[in-house]
N, C-alpha and C. Protein backbone atom coordinates (compact mmCIF):
# COMPACT_ATOMS: atom_id res chain seq x y z
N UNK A 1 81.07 122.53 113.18
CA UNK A 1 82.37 121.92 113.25
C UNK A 1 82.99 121.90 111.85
N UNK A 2 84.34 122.28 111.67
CA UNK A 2 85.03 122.29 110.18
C UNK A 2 85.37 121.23 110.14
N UNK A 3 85.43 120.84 108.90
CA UNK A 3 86.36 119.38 108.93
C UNK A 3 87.85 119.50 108.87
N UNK A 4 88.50 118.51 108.96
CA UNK A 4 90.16 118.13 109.24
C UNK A 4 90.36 118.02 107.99
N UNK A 5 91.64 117.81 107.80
CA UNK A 5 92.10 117.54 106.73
C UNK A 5 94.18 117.02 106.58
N UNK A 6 93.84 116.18 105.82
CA UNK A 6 95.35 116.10 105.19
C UNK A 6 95.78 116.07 103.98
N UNK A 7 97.23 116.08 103.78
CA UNK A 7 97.47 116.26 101.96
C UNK A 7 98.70 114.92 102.40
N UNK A 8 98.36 114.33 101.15
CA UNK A 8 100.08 113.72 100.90
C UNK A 8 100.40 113.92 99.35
N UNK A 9 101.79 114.28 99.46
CA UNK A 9 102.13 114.39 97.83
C UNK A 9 103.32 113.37 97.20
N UNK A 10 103.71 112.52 98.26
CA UNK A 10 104.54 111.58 98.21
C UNK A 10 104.11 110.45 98.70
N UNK A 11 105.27 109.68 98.60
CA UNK A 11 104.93 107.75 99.00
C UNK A 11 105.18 107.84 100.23
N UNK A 12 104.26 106.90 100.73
CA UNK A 12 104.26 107.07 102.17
C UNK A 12 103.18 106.91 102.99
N UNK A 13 102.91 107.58 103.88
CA UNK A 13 101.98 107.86 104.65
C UNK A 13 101.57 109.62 105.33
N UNK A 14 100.29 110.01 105.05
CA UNK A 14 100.01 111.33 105.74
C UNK A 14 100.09 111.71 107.07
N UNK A 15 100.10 112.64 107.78
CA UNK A 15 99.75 112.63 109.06
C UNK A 15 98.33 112.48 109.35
N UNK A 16 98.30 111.89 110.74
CA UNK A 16 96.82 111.41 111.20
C UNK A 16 96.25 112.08 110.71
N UNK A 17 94.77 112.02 110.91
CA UNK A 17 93.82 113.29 111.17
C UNK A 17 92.96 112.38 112.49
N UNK A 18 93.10 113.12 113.72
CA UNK A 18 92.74 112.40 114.92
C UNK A 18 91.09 112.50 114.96
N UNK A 19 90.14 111.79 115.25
CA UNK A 19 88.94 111.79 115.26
C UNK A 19 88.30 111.27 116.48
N UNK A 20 87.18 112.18 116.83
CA UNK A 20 86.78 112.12 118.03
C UNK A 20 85.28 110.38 117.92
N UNK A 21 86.35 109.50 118.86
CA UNK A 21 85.29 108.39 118.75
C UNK A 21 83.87 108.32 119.13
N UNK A 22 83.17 109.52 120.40
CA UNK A 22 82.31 109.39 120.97
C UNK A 22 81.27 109.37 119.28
N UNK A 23 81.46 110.68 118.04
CA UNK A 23 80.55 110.35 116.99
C UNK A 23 80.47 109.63 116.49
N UNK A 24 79.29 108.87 115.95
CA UNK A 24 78.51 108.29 115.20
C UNK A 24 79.08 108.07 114.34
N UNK A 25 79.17 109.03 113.40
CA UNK A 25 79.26 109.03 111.85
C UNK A 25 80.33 110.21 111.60
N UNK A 26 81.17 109.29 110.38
CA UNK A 26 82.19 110.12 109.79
C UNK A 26 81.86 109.80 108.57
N UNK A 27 81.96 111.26 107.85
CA UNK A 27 82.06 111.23 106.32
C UNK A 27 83.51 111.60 105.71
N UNK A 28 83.89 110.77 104.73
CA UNK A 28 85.57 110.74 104.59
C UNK A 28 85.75 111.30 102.69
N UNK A 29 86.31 112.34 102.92
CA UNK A 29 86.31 112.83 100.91
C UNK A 29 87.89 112.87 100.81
N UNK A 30 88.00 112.26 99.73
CA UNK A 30 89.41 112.14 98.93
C UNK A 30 89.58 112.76 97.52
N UNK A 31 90.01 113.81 97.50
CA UNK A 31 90.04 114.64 96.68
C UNK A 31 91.55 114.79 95.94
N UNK A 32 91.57 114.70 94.37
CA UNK A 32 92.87 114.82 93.69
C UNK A 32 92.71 116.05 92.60
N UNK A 33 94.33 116.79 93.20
CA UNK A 33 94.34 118.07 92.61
C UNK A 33 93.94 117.51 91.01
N UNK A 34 94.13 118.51 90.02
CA UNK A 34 94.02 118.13 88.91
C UNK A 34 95.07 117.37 88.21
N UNK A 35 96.31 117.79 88.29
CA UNK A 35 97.69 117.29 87.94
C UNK A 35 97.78 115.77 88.78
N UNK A 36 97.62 115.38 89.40
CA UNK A 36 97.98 114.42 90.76
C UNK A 36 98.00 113.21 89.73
N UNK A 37 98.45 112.04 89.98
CA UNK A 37 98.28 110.84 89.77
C UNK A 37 98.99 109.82 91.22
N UNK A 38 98.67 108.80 90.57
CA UNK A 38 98.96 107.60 91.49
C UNK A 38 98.38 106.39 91.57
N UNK A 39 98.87 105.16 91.98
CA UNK A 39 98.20 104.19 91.81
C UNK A 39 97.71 103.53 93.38
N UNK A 40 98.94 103.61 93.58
CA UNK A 40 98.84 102.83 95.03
C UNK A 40 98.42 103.34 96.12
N UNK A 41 96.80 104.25 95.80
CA UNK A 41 96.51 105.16 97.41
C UNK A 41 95.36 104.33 97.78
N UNK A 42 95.90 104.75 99.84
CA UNK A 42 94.42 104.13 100.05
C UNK A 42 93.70 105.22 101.00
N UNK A 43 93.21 105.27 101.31
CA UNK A 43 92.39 105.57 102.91
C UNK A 43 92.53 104.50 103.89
N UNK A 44 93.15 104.98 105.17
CA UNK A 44 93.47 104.16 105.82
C UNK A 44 92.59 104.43 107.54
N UNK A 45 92.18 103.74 108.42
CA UNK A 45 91.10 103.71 109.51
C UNK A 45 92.36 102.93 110.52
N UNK A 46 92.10 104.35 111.90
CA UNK A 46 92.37 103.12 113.11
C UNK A 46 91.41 102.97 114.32
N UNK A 47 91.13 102.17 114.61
CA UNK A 47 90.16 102.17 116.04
C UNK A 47 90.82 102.44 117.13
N UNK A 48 92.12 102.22 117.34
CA UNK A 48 92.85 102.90 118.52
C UNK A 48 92.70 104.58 118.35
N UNK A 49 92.97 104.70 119.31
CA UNK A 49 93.16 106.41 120.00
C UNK A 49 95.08 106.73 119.24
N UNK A 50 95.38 107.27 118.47
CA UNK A 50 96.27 107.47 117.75
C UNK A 50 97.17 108.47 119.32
N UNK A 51 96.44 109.49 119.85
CA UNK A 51 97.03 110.25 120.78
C UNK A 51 97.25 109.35 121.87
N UNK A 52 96.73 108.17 122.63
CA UNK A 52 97.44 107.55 123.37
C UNK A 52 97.63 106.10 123.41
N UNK A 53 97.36 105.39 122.71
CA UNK A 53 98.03 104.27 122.09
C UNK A 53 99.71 104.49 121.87
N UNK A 54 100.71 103.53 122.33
CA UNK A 54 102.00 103.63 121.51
C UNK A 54 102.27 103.54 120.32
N UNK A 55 102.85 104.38 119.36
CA UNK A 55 103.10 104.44 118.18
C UNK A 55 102.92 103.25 117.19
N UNK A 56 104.06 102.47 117.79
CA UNK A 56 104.47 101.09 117.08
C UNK A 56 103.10 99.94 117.46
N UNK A 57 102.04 100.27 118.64
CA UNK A 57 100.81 99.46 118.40
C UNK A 57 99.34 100.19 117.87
N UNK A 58 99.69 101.07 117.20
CA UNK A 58 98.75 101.53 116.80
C UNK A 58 98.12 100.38 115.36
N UNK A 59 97.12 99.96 114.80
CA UNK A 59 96.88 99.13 114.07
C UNK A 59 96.03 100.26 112.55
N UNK A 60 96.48 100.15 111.42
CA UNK A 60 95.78 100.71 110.67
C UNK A 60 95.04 99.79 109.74
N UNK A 61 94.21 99.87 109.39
CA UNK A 61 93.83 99.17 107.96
C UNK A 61 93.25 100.25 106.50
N UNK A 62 92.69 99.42 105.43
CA UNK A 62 92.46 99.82 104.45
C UNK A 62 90.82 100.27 104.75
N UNK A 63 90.13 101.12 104.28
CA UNK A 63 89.11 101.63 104.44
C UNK A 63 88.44 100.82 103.01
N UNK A 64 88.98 100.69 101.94
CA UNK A 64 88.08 100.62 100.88
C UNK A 64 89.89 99.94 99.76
N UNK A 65 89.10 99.04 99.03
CA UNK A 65 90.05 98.76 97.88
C UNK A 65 89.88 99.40 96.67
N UNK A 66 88.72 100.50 96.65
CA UNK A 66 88.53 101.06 95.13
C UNK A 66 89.61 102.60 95.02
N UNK A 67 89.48 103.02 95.93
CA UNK A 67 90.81 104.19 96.09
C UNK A 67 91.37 104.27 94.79
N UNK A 68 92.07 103.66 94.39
CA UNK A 68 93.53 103.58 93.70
C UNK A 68 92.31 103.95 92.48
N UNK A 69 91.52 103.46 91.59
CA UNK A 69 91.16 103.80 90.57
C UNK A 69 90.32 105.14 90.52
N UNK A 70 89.89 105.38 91.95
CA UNK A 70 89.41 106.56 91.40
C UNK A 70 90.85 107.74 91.81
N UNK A 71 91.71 107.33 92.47
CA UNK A 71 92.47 108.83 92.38
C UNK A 71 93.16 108.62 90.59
N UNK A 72 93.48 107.22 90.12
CA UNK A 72 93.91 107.38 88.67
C UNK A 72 93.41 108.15 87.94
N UNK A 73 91.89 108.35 87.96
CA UNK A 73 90.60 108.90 87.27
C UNK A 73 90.39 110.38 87.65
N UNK A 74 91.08 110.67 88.32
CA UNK A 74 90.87 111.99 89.15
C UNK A 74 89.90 112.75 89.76
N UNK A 75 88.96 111.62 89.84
CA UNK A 75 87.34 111.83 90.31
C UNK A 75 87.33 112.01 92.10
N UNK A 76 88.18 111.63 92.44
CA UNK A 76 88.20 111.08 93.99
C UNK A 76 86.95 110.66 94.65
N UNK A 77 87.04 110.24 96.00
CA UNK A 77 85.52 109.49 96.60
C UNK A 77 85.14 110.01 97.97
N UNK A 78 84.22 109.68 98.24
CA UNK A 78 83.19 109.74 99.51
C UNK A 78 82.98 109.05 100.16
N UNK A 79 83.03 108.82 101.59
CA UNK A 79 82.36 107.90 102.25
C UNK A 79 81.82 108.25 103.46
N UNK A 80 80.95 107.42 103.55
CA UNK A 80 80.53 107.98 105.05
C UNK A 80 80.30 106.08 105.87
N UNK A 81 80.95 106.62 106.90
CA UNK A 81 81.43 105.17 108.46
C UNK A 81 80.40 105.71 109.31
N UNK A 82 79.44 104.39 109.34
CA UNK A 82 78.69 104.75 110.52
C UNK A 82 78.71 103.92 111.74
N UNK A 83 80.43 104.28 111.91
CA UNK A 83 80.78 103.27 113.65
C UNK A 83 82.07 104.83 113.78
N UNK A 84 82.17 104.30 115.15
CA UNK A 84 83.07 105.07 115.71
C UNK A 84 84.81 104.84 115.57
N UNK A 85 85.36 105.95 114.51
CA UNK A 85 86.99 105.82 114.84
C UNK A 85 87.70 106.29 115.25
N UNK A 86 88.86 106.02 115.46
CA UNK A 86 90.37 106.61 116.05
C UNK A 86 90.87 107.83 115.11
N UNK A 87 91.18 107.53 114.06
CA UNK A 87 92.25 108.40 113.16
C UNK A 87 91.56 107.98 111.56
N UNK A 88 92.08 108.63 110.77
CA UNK A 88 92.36 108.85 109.42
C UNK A 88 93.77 109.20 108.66
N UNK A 89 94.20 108.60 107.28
CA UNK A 89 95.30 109.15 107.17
C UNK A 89 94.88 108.36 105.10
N UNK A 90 95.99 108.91 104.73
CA UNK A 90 96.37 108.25 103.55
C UNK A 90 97.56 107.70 103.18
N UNK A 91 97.62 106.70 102.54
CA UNK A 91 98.78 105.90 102.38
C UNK A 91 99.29 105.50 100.93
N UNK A 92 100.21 105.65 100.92
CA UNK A 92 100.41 105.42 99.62
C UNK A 92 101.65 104.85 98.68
N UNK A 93 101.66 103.40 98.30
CA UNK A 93 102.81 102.66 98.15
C UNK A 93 103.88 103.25 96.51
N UNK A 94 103.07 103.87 96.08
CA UNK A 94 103.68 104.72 94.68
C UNK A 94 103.51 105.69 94.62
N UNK A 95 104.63 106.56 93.76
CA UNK A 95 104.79 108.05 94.10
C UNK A 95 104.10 108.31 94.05
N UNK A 96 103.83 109.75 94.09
CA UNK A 96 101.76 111.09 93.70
C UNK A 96 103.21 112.20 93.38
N UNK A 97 102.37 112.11 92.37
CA UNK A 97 102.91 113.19 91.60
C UNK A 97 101.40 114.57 91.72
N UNK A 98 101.65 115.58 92.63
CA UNK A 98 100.40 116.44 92.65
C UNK A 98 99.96 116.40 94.26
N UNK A 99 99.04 116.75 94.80
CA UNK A 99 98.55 116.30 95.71
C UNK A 99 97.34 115.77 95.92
N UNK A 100 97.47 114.66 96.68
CA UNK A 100 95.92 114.14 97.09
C UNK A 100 95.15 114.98 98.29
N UNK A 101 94.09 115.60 99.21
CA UNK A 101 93.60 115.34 99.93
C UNK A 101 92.76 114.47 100.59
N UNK A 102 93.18 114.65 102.31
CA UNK A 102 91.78 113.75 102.30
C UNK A 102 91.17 114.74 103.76
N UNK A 103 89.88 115.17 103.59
CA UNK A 103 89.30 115.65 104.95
C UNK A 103 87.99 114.64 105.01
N UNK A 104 87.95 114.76 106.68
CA UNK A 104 86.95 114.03 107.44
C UNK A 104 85.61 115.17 108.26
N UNK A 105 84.28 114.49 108.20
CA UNK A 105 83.72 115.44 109.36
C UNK A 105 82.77 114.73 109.86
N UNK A 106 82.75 114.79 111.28
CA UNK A 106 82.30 114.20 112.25
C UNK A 106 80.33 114.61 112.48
N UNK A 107 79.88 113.79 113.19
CA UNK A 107 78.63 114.11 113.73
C UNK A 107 78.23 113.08 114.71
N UNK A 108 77.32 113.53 115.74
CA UNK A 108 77.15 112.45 116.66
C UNK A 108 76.00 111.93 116.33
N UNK A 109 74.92 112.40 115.46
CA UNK A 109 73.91 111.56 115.16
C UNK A 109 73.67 110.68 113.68
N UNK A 110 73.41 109.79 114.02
CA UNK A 110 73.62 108.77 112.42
C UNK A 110 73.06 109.63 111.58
């Protein structure tokens, strides 16, 4: 299985990256071009089904509060969720100058 992926290069929010809940375990990498900066990024998690949930009740949260210093640092991070989610995306309340990625990859066994 390849992993997904998204870019954001502005304030805002990325498009999903939809994730199949039946797996286990997701490993989540946030990667910043070299040029990129920014302060205000996060990784963001939903437990709803992004494809059929209504838009406006879809619920997101923050995955992690350390984000923001490592995309400053340009190191970016790793994680790996060992529960089942909805979606992935990145968010981001101050410009990005550059681009961030973020890809996900799934597995059904812990």
């Amino acid at each position: 299985m390849a992993a997904q992926a998204t870019t954001l290069s502005s304030a805002g929010v990325s498009t999903a990256i939809i994730l199949n809940p039946v797996c286990k375990s997701t490993t989540v990498q946030l990667t910043v071009a070299s040029a990129a900066t920014a302060t205000g990024v996060q990784i963001q998690f939903t437990l709803d089904d992004p494809t059929t949930t209504p838009a406006p009740t879809v619920s997101w949260a923050n995955l992690s509060s350390a984000i923001a210093s490592s995309v400053a640092d340009g190191v970016g991070v790793i994680y790996t969720v060992l529960s089942p989610l909805g979606g992935l995306r990145i968010s981001s309340s101050t410009t990005v100058s550059g681009a961030i990625t973020l890809k996900s990859l799934q597995s059904v066994t812990a």
